[in-house]
C-alpha atoms as a PDB file:
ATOM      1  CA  UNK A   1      -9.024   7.820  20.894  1.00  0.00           C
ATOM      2  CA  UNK A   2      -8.383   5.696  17.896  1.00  0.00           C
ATOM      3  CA  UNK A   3     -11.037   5.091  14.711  1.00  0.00           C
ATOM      4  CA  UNK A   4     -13.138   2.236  14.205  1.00  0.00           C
ATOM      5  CA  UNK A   5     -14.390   0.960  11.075  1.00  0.00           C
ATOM      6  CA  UNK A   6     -16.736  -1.371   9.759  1.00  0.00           C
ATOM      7  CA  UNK A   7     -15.772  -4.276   8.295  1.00  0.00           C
ATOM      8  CA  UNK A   8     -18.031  -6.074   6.775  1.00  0.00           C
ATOM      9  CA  UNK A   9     -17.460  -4.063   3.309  1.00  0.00           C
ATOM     10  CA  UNK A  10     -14.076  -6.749   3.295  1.00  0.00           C
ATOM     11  CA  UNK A  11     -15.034  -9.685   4.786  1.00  0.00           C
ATOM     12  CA  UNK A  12     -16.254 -12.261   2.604  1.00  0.00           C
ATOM     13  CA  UNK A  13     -17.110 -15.004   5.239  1.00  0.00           C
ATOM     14  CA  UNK A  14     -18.809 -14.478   8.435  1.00  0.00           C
ATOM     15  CA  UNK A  15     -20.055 -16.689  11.390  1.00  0.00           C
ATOM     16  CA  UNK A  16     -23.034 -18.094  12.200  1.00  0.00           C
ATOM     17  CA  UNK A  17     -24.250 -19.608  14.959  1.00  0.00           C
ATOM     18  CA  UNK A  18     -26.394 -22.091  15.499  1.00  0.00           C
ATOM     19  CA  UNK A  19     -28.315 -21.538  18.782  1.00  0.00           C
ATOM     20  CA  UNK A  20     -29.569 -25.105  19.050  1.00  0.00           C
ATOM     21  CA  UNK A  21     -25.929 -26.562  19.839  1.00  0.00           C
ATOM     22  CA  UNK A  22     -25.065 -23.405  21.322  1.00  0.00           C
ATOM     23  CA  UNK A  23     -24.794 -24.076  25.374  1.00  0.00           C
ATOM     24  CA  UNK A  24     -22.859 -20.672  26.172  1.00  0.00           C
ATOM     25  CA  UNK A  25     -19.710 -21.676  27.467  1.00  0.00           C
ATOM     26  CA  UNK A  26     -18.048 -18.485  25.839  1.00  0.00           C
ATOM     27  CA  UNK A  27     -15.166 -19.834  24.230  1.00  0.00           C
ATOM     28  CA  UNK A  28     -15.816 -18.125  20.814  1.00  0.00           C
ATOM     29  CA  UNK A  29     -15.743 -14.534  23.374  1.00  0.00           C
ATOM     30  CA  UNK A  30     -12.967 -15.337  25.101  1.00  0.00           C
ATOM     31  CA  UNK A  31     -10.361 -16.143  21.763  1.00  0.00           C
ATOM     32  CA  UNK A  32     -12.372 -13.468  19.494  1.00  0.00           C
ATOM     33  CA  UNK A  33      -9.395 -11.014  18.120  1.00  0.00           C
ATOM     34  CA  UNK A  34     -11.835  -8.164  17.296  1.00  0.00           C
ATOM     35  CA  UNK A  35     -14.044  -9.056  20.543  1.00  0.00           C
ATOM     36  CA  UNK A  36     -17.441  -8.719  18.664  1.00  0.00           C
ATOM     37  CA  UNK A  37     -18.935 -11.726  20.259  1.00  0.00           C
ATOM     38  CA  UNK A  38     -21.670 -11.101  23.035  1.00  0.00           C
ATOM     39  CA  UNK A  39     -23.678 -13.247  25.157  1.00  0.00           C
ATOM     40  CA  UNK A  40     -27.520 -12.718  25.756  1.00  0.00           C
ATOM     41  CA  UNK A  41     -30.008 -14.833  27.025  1.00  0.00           C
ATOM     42  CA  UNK A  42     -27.054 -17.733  27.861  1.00  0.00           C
ATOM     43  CA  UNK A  43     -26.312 -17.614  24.321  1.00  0.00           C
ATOM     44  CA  UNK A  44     -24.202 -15.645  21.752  1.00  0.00           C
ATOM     45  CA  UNK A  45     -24.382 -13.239  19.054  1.00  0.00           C
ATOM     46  CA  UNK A  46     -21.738 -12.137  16.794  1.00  0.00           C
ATOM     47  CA  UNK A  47     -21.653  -7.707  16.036  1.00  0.00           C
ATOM     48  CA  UNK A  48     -21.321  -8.365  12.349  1.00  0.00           C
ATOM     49  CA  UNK A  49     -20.302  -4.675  11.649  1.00  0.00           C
ATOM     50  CA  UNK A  50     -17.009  -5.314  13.023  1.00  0.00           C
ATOM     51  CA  UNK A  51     -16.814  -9.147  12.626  1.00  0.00           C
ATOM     52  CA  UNK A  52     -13.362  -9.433  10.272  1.00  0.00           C
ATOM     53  CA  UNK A  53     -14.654 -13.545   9.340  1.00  0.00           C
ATOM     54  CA  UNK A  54     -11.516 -14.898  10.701  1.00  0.00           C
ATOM     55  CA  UNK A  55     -12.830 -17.900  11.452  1.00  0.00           C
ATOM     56  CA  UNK A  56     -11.185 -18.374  14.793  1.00  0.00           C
ATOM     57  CA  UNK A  57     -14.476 -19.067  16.367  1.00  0.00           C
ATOM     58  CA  UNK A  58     -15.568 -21.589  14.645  1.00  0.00           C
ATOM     59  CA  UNK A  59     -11.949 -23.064  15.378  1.00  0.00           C
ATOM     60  CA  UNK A  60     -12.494 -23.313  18.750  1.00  0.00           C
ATOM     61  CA  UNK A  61     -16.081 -24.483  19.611  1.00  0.00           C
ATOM     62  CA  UNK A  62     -16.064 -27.590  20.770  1.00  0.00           C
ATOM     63  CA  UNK A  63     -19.580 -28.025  19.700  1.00  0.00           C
ATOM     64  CA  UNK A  64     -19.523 -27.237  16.415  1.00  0.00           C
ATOM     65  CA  UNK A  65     -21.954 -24.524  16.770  1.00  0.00           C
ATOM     66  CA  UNK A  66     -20.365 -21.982  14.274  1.00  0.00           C
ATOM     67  CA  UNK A  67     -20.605 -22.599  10.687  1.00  0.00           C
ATOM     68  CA  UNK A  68     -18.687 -20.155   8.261  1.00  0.00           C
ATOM     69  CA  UNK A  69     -20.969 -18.647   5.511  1.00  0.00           C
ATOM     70  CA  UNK A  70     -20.283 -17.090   2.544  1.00  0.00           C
ATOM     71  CA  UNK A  71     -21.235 -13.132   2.743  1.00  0.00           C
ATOM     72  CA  UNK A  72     -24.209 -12.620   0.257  1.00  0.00           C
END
């Protein structure tokens, strides 16, 4: 096996999604490097204890459904 870590002690950005332009199509999960995107309920979340805040997400939705937010 390998170690994980958490890394939102580093990040000082992070996703967010807004679920009202959200439709689902999975984009975001399919180019996420760390794969910390999951869908539920047709929509997605983001695992923020492993979420680096690359920003690659937000890149590629279409929708503009991902904002990037400064970590409080």
């Amino acid at each position: 096996g390998y170690l994980v870590s958490k890394n939102a002690v580093w990040r000082n950005i992070r996703p967010v999604i807004n679920l009202e332009k959200c439709v689902g199509c999975l984009q975001c999960y399919l180019y996420c490097p760390d794969g910390v995107i999951f869908k539920e309920n047709n929509k997605v979340g983001v695992d923020y204890n492993f979420c680096k805040g690359c920003g690659i997400c937000k890149k590629i939705c279409k929708l503009n459904a991902i904002e990037m937010e400064a970590e409080k």
